[in-house]
Protein backbone atom coordinates (compact mmCIF):
# COMPACT_ATOMS: atom_id res chain seq x y z
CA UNK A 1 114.41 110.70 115.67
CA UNK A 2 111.82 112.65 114.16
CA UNK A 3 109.64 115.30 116.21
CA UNK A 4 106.05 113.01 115.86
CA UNK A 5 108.38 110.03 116.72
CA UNK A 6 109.29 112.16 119.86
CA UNK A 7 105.56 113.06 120.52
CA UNK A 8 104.61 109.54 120.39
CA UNK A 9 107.40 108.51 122.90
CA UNK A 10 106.71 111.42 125.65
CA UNK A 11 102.76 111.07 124.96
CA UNK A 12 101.63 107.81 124.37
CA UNK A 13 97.63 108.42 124.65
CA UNK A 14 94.95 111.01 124.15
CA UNK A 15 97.16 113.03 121.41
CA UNK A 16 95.10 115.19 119.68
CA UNK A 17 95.54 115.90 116.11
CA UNK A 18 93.86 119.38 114.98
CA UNK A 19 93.41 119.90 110.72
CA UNK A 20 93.32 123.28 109.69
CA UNK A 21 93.41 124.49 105.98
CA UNK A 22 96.44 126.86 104.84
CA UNK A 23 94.78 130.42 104.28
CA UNK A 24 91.36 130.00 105.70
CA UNK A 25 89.50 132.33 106.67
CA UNK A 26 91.75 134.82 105.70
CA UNK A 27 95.09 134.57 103.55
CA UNK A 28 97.26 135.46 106.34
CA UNK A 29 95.65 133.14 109.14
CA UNK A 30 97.30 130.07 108.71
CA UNK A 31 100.20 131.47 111.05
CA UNK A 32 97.52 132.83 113.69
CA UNK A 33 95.62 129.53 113.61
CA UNK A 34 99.12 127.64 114.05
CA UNK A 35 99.90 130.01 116.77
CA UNK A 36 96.65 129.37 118.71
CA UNK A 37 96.53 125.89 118.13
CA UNK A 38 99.99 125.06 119.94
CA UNK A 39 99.12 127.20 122.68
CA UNK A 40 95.99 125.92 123.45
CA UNK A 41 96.62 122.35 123.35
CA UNK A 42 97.00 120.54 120.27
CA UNK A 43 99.89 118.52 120.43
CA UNK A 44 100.11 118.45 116.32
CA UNK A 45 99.24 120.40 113.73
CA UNK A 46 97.96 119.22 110.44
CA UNK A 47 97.60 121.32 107.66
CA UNK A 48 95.54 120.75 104.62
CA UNK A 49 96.98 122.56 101.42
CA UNK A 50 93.86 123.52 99.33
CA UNK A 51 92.59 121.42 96.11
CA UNK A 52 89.89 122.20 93.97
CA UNK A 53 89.16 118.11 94.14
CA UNK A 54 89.78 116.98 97.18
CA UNK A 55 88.37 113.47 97.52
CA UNK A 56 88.63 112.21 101.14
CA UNK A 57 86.87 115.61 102.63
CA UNK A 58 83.53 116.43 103.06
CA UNK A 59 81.52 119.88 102.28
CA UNK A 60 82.67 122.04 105.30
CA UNK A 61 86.49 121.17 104.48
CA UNK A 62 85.80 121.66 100.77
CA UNK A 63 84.26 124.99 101.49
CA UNK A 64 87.06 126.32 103.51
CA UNK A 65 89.63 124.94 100.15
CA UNK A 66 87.76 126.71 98.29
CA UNK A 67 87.78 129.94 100.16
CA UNK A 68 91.57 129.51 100.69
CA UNK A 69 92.52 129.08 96.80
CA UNK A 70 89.83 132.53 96.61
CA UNK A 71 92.23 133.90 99.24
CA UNK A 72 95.26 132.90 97.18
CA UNK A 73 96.44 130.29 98.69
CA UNK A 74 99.12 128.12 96.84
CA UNK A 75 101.30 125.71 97.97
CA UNK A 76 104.72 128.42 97.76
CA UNK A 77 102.44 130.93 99.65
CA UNK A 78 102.01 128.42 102.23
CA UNK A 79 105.96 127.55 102.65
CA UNK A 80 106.47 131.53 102.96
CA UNK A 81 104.15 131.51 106.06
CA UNK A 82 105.99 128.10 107.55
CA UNK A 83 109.65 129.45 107.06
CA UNK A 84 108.57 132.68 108.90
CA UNK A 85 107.31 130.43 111.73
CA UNK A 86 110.13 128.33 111.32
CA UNK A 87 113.13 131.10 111.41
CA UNK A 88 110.97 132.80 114.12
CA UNK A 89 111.81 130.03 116.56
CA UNK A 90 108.40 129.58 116.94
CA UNK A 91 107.18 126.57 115.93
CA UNK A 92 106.37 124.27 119.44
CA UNK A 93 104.88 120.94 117.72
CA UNK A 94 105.08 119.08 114.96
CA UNK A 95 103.39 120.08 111.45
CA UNK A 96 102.12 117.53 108.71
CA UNK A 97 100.59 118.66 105.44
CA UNK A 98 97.86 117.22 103.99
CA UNK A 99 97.45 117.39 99.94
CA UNK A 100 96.83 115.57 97.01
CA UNK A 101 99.27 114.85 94.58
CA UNK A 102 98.25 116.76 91.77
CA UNK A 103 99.64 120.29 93.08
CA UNK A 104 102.26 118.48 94.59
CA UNK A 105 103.21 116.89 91.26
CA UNK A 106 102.90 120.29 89.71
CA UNK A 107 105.01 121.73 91.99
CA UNK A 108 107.65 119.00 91.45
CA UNK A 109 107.54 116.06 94.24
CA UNK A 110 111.24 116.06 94.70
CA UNK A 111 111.60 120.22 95.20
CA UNK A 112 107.58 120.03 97.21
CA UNK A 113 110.15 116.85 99.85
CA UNK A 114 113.17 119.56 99.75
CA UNK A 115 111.37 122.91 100.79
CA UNK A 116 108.66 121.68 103.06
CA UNK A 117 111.58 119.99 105.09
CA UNK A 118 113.64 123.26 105.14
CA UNK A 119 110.59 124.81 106.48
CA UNK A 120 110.12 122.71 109.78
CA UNK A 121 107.20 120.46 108.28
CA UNK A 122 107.65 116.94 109.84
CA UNK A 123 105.57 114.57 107.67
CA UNK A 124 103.46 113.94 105.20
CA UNK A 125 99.50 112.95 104.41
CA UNK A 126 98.51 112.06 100.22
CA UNK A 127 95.65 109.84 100.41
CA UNK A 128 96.04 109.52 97.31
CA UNK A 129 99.45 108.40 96.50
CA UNK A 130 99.28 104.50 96.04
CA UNK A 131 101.34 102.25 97.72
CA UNK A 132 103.42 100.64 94.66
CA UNK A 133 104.33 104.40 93.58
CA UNK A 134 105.43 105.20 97.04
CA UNK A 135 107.15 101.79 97.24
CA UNK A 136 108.79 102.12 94.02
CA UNK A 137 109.45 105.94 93.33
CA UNK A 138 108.25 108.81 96.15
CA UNK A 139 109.19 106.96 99.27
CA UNK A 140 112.86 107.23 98.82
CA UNK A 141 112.31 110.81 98.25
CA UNK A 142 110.03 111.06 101.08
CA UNK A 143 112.78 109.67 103.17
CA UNK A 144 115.57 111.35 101.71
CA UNK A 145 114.73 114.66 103.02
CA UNK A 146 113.50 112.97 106.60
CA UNK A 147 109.57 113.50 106.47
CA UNK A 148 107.34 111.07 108.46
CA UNK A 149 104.56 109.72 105.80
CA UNK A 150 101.44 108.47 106.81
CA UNK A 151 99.21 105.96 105.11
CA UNK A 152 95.69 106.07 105.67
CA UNK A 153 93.30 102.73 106.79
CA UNK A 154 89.83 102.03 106.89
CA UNK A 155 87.71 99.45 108.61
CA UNK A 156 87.26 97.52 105.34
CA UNK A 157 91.20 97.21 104.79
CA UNK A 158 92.84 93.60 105.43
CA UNK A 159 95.13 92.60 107.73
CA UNK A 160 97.56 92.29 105.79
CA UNK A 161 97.14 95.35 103.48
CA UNK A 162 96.60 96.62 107.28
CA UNK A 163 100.16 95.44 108.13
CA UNK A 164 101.47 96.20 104.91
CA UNK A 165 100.81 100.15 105.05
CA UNK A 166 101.69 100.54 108.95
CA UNK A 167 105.76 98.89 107.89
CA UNK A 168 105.23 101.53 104.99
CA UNK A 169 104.26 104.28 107.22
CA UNK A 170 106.59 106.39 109.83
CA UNK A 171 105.08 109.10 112.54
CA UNK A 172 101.51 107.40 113.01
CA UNK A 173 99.10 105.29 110.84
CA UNK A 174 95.61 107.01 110.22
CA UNK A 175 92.56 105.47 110.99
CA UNK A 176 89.64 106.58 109.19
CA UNK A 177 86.36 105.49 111.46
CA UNK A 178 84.45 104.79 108.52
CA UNK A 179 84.44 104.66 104.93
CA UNK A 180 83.21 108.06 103.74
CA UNK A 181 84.18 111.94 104.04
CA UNK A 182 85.36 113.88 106.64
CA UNK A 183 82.62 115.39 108.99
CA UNK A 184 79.94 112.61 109.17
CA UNK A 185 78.55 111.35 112.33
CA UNK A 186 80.01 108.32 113.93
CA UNK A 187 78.51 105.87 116.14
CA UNK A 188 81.34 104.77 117.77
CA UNK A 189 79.75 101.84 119.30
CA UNK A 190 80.29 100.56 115.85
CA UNK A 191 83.94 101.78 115.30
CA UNK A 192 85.29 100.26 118.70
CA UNK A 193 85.50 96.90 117.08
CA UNK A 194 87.48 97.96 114.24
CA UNK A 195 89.93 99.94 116.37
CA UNK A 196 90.02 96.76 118.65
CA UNK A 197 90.94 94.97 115.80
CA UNK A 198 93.49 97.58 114.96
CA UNK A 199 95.16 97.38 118.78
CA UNK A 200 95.01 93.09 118.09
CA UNK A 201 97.82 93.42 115.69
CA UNK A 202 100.69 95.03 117.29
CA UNK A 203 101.55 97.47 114.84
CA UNK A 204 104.62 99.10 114.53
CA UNK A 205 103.30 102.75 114.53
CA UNK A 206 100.95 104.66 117.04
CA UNK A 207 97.55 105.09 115.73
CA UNK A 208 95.27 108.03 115.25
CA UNK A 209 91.54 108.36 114.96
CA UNK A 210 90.15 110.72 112.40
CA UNK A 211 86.79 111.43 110.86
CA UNK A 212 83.84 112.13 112.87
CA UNK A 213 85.43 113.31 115.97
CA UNK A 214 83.85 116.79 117.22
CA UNK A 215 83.65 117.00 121.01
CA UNK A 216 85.04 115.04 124.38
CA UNK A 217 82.87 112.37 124.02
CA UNK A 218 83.77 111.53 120.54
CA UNK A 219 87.63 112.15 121.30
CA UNK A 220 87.15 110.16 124.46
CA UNK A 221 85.48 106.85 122.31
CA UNK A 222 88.35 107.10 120.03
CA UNK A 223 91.16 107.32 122.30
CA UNK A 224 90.04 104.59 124.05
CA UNK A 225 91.38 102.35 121.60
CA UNK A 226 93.96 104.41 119.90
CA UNK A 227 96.53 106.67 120.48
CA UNK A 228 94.69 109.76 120.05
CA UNK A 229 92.41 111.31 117.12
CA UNK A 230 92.38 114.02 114.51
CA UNK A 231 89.50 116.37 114.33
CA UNK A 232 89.23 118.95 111.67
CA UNK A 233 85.59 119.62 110.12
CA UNK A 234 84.44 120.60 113.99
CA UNK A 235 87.59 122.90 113.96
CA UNK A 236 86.58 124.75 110.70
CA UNK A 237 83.36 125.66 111.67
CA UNK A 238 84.75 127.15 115.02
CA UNK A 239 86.72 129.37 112.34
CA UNK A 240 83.76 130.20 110.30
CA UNK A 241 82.69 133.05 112.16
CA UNK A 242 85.73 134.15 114.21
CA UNK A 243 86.67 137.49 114.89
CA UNK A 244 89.67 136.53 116.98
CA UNK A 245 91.32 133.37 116.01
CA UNK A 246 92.95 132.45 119.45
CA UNK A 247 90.19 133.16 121.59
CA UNK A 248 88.00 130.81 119.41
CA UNK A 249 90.44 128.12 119.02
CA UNK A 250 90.90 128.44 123.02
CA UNK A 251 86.88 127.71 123.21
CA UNK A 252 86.44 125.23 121.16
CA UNK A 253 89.76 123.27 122.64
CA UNK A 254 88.58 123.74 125.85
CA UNK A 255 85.58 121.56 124.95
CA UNK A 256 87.97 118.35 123.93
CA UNK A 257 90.32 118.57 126.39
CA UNK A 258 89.07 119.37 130.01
């Protein structure tokens, strides 16, 4: 069983998902902010590798990209920091990556499956990779080397493309709240319905909320009806200014989860 498959089973609500991007604010922090995160209670860790195009995230997460890749931040950097973490012992939760496939692809998709694997990462996030390509070519590679992939949904995808992507999916389907970038406001009067919806047709995998969520009460809204949510863009700006990466991260969780 795989380590967000375990998470899932021992913590069935109110999991909370925290994005941070490899080598922001500084080159080296992506271990600190790791560090911080599991001890101050983030029960997964998802980690977005920088892209000079990144289409799903809005201007705070594109800012902090494009400070990482200006750090030197690549994609081998970032498996240098994990295997430290990883042969240290001292990775507590589990780790996804979130990407795009073009660095991926130019890394090679096959070698990308084979060394983030070695490296303790436990699953996968390409928004996007398209569903007949996974289907037909990267999924078996995907699940060769035992990553978790998740597919992203939104409230304007069908049932059955709904269905479709959660018996594609392994580790946790991703909600988006709404159809647009990372870091909007959400009323969430008006996402309860879709995640309703969601909960209506017994899907397979557990599902988290992301986009939009930035304090208890929008954490609270979304796990009412899911799982558990991601939050990222709020998380990024608590980095913005930090002069000691725990002590902020410890703040600003403290705000979600008491």
């Amino acid at each position: 069983m795989s380590s967000i498959k375990e998470l899932f089973q021992h913590k069935k609500n109110n999991v909370l998902n925290v994005y941070c991007t490899a080598g922001y604010p500084k080159l080296e922090s992506t271990l600190e902010v790791i560090k911080a995160l599991q001890q101050n209670g983030a029960d997964l860790v998802e980690i977005g590798m920088p892209y000079s195009d990144p289409l799903a995230d809005g201007p705070v997460i594109q800012a902090s990209s494009t400070i990482a890749l200006a750090n030197g931040m690549t994609i081998h950097k970032l498996f240098e920091q994990l295997k430290t973490l990883h042969d240290a012992g001292q990775k507590k939760v589990p780790i996804v990556l979130m990407g795009y496939m073009n660095p991926v692809l130019q890394y090679g998709f096959e070698k990308f499956c084979k060394d983030a694997a070695a490296v303790g990462v436990d699953g996968l996030i390409l928004p996007d990779l398209p569903e007949y390509e996974f289907e037909t070519e990267y999924g078996p590679i995907i699940k060769k080397y035992g990553l978790d992939f998740i597919f992203l949904v939104t409230p304007e995808t069908s049932e059955q493309r709904v269905k479709k992507l959660d018996a594609l999916s392994s580790g946790f389907l991703y909600a988006v709240s709404s159809s647009s970038t990372t870091g909007k406001d959400k009323n969430f009067t008006s996402v309860q319905h879709y995640l309703e919806k969601l909960q209506s047709y017994k899907l397979q995998n557990p599902v988290l909320v992301g986009f939009g969520i930035k304090d208890k009460a929008s954490f609270t809204d979304a796990c009412e009806f899911s799982n558990g949510a991601i939050i990222g863009t709020a998380y990024i700006k608590a980095l913005e200014n930090s002069i000691d990466i725990n002590s902020s991260t410890q703040a600003f969780l403290k705000t979600i989860t008491l």
